[in-house]
C-alpha atoms as a PDB file:
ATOM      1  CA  UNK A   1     128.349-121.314 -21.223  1.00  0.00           C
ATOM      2  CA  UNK A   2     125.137-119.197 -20.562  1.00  0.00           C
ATOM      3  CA  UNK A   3     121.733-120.131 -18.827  1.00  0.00           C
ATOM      4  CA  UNK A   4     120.199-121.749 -21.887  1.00  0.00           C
ATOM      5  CA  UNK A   5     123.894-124.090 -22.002  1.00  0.00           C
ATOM      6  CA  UNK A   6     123.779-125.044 -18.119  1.00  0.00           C
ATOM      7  CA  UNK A   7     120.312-125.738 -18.022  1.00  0.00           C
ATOM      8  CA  UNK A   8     120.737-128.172 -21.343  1.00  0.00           C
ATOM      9  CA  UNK A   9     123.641-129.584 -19.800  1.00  0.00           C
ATOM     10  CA  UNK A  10     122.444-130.286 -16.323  1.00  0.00           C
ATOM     11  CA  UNK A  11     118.837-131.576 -18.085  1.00  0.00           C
ATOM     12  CA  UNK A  12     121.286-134.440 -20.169  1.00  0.00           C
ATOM     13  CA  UNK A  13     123.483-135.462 -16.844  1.00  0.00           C
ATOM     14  CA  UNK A  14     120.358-135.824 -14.404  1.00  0.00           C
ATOM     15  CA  UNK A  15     118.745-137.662 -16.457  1.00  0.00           C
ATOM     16  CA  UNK A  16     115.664-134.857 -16.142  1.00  0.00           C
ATOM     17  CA  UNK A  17     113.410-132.994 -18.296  1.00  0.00           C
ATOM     18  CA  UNK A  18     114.679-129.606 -19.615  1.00  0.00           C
ATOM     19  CA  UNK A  19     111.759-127.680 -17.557  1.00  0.00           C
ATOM     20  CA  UNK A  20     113.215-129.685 -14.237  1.00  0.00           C
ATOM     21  CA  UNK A  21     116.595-128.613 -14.662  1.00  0.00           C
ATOM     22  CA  UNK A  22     114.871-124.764 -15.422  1.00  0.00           C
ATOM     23  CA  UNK A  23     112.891-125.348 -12.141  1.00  0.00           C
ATOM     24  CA  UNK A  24     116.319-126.397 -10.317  1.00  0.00           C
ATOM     25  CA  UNK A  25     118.553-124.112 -11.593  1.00  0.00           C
ATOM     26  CA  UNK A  26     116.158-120.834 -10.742  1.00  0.00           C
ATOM     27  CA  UNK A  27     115.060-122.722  -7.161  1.00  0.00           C
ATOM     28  CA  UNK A  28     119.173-122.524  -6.413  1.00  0.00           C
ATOM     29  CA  UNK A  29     119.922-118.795  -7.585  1.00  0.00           C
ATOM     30  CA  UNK A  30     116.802-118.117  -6.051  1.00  0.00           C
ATOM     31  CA  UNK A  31     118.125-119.232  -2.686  1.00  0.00           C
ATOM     32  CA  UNK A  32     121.760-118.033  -2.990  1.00  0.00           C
ATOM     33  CA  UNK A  33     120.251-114.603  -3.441  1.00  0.00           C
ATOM     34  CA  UNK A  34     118.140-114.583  -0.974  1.00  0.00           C
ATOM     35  CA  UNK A  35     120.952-115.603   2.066  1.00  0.00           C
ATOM     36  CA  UNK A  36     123.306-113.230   0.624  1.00  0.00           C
ATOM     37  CA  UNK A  37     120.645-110.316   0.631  1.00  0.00           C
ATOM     38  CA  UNK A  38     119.999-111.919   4.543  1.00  0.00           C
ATOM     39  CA  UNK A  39     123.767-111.192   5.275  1.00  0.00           C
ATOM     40  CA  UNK A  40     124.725-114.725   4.968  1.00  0.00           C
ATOM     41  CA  UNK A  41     127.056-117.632   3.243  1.00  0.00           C
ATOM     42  CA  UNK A  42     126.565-120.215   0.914  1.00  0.00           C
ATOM     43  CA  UNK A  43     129.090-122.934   1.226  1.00  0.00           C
ATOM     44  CA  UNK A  44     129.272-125.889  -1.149  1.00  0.00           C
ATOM     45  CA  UNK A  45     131.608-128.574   0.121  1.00  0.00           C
ATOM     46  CA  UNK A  46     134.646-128.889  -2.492  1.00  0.00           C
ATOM     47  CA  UNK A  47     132.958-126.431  -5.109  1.00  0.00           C
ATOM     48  CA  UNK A  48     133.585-122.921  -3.130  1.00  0.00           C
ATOM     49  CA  UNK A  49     131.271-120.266  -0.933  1.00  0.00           C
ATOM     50  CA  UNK A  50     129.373-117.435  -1.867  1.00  0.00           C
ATOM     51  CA  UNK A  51     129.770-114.505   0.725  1.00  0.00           C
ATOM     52  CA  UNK A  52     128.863-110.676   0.694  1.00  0.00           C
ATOM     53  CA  UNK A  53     131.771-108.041   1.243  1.00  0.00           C
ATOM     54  CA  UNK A  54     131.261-104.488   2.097  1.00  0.00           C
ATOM     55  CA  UNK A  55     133.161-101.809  -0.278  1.00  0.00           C
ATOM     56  CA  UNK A  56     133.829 -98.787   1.717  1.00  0.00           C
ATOM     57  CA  UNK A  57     133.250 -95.156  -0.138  1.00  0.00           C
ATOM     58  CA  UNK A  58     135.614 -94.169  -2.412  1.00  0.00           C
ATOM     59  CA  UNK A  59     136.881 -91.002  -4.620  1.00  0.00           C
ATOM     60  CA  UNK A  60     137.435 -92.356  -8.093  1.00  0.00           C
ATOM     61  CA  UNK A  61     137.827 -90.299 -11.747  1.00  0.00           C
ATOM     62  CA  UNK A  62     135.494 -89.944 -15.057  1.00  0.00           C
ATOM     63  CA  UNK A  63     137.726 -91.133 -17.713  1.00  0.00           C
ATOM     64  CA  UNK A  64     136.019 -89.017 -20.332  1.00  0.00           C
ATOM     65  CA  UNK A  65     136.540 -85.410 -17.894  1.00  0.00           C
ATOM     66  CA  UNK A  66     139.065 -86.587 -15.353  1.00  0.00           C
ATOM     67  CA  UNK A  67     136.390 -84.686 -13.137  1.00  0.00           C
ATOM     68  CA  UNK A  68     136.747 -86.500  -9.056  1.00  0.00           C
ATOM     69  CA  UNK A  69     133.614 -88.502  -8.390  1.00  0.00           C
ATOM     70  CA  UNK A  70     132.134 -89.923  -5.273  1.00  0.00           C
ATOM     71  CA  UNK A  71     131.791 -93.847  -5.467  1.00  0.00           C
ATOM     72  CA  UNK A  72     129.333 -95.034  -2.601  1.00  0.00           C
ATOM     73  CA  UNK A  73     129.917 -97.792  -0.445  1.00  0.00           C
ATOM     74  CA  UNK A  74     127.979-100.552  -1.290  1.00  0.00           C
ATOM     75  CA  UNK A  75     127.707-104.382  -0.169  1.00  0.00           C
ATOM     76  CA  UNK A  76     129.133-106.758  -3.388  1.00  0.00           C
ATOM     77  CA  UNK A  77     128.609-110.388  -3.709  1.00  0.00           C
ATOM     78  CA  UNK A  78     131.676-112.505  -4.028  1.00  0.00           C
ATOM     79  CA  UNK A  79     132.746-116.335  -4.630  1.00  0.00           C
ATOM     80  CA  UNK A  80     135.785-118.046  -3.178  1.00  0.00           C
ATOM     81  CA  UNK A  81     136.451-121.350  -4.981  1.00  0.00           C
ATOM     82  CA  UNK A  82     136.745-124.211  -3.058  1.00  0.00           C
ATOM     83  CA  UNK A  83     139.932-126.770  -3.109  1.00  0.00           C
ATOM     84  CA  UNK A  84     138.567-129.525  -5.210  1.00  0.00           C
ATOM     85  CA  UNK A  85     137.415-126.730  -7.914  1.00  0.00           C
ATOM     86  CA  UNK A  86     140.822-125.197  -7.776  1.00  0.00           C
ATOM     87  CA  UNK A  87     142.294-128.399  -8.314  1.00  0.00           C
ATOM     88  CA  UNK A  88     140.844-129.365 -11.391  1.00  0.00           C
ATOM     89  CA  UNK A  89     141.760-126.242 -12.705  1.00  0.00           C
END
């Protein structure tokens, strides 16, 4: 399922326009990114949390040369699913 799928989909269960569920969907990525740039969590009850994680500097290889790189750390955004969500899976 891509954007154009969820935003259909979540348009036909709401009951709502297409251009609401648009409006919706980029209001809540909007906001998910914006507390995990702030350093913080999202937690949805039963679905699962979005949290940052920091990945510490690293050597790693060029596949094409086998030539030793430097990999800098960096701060990655992550999802943990909740129970419910692992449940139904």
């Amino acid at each position: 399922m891509n954007k154009a799928d969820l935003i259909d989909a979540m348009a036909a269960e709401a009951g709502i326009s297409k251009a609401a569920a648009k409006k919706a969907l980029d209001a809540f990525t909007d906001k998910v990114t914006e507390t995990l740039a702030g350093g913080g969590r999202v937690s949805l009850v039963g679905f699962g949390t979005f949290s940052t994680s920091e990945r510490s500097a690293r050597e790693g290889r060029n596949p094409q040369t086998g030539q030793t790189i430097q990999i800098p750390a960096k701060t990655v955004a992550k999802f943990k699913a909740g129970s419910e969500l692992n449940a139904k899976l």
